[in-house]
N, C-alpha and C. Protein backbone atom coordinates (compact mmCIF):
# COMPACT_ATOMS: atom_id res chain seq x y z
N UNK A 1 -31.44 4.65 19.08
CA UNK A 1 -30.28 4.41 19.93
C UNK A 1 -30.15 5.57 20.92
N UNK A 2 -29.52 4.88 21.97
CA UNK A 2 -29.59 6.49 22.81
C UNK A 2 -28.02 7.09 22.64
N UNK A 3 -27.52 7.93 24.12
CA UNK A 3 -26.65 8.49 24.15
C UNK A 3 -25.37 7.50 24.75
N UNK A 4 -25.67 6.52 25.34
CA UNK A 4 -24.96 5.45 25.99
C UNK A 4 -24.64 4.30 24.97
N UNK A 5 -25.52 4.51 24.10
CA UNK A 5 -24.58 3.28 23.09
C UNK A 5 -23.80 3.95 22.29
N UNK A 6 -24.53 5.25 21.65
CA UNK A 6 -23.07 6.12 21.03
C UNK A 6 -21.74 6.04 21.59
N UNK A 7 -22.23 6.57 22.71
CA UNK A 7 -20.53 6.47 23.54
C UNK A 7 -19.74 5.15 23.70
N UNK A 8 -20.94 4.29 23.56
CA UNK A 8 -20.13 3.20 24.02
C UNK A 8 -19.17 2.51 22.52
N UNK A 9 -20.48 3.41 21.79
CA UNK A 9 -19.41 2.60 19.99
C UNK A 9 -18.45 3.24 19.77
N UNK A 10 -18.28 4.81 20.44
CA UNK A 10 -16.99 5.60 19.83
C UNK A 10 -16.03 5.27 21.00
N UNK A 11 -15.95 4.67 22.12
CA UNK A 11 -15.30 4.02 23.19
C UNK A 11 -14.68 2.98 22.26
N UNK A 12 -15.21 2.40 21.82
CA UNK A 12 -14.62 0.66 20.78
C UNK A 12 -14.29 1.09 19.90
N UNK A 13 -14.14 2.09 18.63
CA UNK A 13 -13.98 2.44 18.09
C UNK A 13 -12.54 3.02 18.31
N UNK A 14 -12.32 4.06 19.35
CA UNK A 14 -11.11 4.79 20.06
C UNK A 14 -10.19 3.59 20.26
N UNK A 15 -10.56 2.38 20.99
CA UNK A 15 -10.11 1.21 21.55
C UNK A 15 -9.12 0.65 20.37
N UNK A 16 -10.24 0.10 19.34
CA UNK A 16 -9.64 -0.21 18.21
C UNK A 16 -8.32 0.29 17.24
N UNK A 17 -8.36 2.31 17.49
CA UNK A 17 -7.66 2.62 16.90
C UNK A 17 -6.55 2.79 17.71
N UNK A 18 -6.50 3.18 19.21
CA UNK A 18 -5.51 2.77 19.42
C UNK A 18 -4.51 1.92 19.55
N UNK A 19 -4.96 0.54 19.65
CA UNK A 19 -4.72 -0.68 19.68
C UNK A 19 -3.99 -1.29 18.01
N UNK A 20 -4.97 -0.50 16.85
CA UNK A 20 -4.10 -0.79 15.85
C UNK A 20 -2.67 0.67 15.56
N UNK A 21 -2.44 1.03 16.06
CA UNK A 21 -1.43 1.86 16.06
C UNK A 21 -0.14 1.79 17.10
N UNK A 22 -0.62 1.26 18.01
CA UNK A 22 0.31 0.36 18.84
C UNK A 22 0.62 -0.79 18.68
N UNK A 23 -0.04 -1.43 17.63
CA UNK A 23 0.82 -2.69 16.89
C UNK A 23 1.49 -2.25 15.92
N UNK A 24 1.35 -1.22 14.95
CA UNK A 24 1.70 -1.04 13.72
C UNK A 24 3.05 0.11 14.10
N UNK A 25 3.45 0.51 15.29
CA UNK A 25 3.90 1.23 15.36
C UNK A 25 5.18 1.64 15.09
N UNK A 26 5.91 0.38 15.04
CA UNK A 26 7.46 -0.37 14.21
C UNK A 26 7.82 0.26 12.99
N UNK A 27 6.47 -0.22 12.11
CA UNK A 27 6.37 -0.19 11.04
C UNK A 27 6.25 1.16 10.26
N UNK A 28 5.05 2.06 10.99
CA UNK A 28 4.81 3.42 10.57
C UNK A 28 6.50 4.20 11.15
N UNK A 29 7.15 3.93 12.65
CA UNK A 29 8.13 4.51 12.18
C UNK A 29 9.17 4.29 11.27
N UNK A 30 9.29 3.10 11.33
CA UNK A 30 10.75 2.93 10.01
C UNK A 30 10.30 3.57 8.53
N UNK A 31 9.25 3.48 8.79
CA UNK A 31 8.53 4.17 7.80
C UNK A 31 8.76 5.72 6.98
N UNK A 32 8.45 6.16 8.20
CA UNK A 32 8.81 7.61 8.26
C UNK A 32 10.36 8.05 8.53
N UNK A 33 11.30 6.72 9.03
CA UNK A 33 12.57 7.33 9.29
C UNK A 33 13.34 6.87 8.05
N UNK A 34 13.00 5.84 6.86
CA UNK A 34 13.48 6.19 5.95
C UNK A 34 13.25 6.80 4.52
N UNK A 35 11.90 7.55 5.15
CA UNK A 35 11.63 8.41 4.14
C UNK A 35 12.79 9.82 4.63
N UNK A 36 12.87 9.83 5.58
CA UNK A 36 13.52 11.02 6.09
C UNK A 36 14.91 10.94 5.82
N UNK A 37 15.20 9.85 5.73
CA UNK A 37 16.82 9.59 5.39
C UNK A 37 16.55 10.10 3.60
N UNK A 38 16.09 10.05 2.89
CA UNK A 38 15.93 9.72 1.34
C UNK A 38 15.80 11.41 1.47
N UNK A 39 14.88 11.93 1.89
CA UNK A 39 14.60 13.51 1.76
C UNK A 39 16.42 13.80 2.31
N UNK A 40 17.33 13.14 3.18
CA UNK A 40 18.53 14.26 3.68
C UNK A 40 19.69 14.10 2.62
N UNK A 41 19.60 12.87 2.36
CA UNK A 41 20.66 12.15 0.98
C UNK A 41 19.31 11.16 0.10
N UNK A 42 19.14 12.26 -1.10
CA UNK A 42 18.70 11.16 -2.26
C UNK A 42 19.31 10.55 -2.72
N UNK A 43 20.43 10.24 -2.49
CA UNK A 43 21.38 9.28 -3.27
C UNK A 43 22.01 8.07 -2.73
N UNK A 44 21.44 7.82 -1.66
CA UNK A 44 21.29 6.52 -0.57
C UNK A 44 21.19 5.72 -1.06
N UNK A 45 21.71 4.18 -0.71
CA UNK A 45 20.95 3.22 -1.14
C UNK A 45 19.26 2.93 -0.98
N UNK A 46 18.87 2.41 -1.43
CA UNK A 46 17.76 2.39 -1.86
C UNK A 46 16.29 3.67 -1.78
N UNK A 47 17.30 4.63 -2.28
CA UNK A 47 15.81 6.00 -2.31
C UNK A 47 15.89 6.15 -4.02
N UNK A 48 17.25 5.55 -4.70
CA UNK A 48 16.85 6.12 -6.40
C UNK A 48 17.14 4.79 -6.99
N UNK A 49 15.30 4.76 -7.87
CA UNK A 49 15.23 3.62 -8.14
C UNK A 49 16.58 3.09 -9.12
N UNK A 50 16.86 1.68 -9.56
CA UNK A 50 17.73 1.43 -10.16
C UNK A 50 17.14 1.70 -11.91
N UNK A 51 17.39 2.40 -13.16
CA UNK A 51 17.19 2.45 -14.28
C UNK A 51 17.09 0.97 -14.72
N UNK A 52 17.67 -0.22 -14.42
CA UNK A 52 17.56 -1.44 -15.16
C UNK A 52 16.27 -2.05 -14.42
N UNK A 53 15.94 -1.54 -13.24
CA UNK A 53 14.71 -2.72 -12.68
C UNK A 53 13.56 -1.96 -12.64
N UNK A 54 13.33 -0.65 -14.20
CA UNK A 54 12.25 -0.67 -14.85
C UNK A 54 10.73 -0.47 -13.65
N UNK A 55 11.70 0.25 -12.68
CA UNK A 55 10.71 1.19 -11.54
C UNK A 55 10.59 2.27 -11.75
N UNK A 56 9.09 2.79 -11.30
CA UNK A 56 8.86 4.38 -11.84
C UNK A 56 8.37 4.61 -12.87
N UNK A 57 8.00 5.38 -13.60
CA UNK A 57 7.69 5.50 -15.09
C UNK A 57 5.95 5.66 -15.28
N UNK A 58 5.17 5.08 -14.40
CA UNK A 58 3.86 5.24 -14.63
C UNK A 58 3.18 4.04 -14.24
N UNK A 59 2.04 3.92 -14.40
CA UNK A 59 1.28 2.11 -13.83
C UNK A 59 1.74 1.63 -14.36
N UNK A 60 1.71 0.12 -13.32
CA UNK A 60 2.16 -1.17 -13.77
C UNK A 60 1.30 -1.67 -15.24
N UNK A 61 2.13 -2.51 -16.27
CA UNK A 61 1.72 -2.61 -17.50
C UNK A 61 1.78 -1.21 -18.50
N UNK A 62 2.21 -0.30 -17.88
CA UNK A 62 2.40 0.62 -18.92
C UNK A 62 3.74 0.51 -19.85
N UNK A 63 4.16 1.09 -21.11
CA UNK A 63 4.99 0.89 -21.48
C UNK A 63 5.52 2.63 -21.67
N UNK A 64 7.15 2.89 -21.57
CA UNK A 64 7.88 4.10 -21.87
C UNK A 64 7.77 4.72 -23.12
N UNK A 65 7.58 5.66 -23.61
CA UNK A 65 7.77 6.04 -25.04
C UNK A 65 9.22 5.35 -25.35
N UNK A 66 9.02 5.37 -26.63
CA UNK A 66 10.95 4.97 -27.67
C UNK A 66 10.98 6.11 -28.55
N UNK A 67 12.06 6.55 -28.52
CA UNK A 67 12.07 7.35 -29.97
C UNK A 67 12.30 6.76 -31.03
N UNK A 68 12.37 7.35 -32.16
CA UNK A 68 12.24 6.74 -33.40
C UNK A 68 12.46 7.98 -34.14
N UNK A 69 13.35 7.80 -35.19
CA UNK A 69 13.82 8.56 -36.37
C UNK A 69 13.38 8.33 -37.54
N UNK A 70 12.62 9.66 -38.18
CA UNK A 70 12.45 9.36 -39.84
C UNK A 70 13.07 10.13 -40.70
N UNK A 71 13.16 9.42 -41.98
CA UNK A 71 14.17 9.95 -42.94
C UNK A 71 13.33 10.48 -43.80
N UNK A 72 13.31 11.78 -44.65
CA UNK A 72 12.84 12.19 -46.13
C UNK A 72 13.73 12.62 -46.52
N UNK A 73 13.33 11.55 -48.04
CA UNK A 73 14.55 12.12 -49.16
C UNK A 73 13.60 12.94 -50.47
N UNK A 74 14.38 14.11 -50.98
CA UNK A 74 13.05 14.58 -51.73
C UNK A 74 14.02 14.39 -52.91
N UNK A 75 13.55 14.15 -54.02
CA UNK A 75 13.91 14.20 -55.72
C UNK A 75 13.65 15.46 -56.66
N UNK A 76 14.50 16.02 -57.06
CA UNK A 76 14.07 16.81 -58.14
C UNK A 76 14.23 16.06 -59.24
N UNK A 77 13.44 16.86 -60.50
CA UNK A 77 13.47 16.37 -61.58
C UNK A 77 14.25 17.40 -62.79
């Protein structure tokens, strides 16, 4: 390959990425503006997950530890 098709693939390449970042661009900011809200008040609606809808905690299908209590009773004789 020479020096003219290089350029010409990192030309399409450049093309491409700008082009997907100027569509996506909505998205990446709300993105970033409500992560920024959550970093100024964590206590916003929706930055702390709810405890009943069992978000957070580790991968999906994992399960939480439980505690559990044991009893010993000892006997003398």
């Amino acid at each position: 390959m020479t020096a003219v098709s290089y350029a010409l693939m990192v030309a399409i390449a450049v093309l491409l990425l700008s082009a997907a970042l100027i569509v996506l661009q909505g998205g990446i900011k709300s993105a970033f503006r409500g992560g920024g809200t959550c970093v100024a008040q964590p206590s916003s609606a929706g930055c702390v997950p709810d405890p009943g809808s069992g978000g957070g905690g580790g991968p999906p299908g994992s399960t939480s530890p439980s505690s559990s209590t044991t009893t010993t009773t000892t006997t003398l004789p």
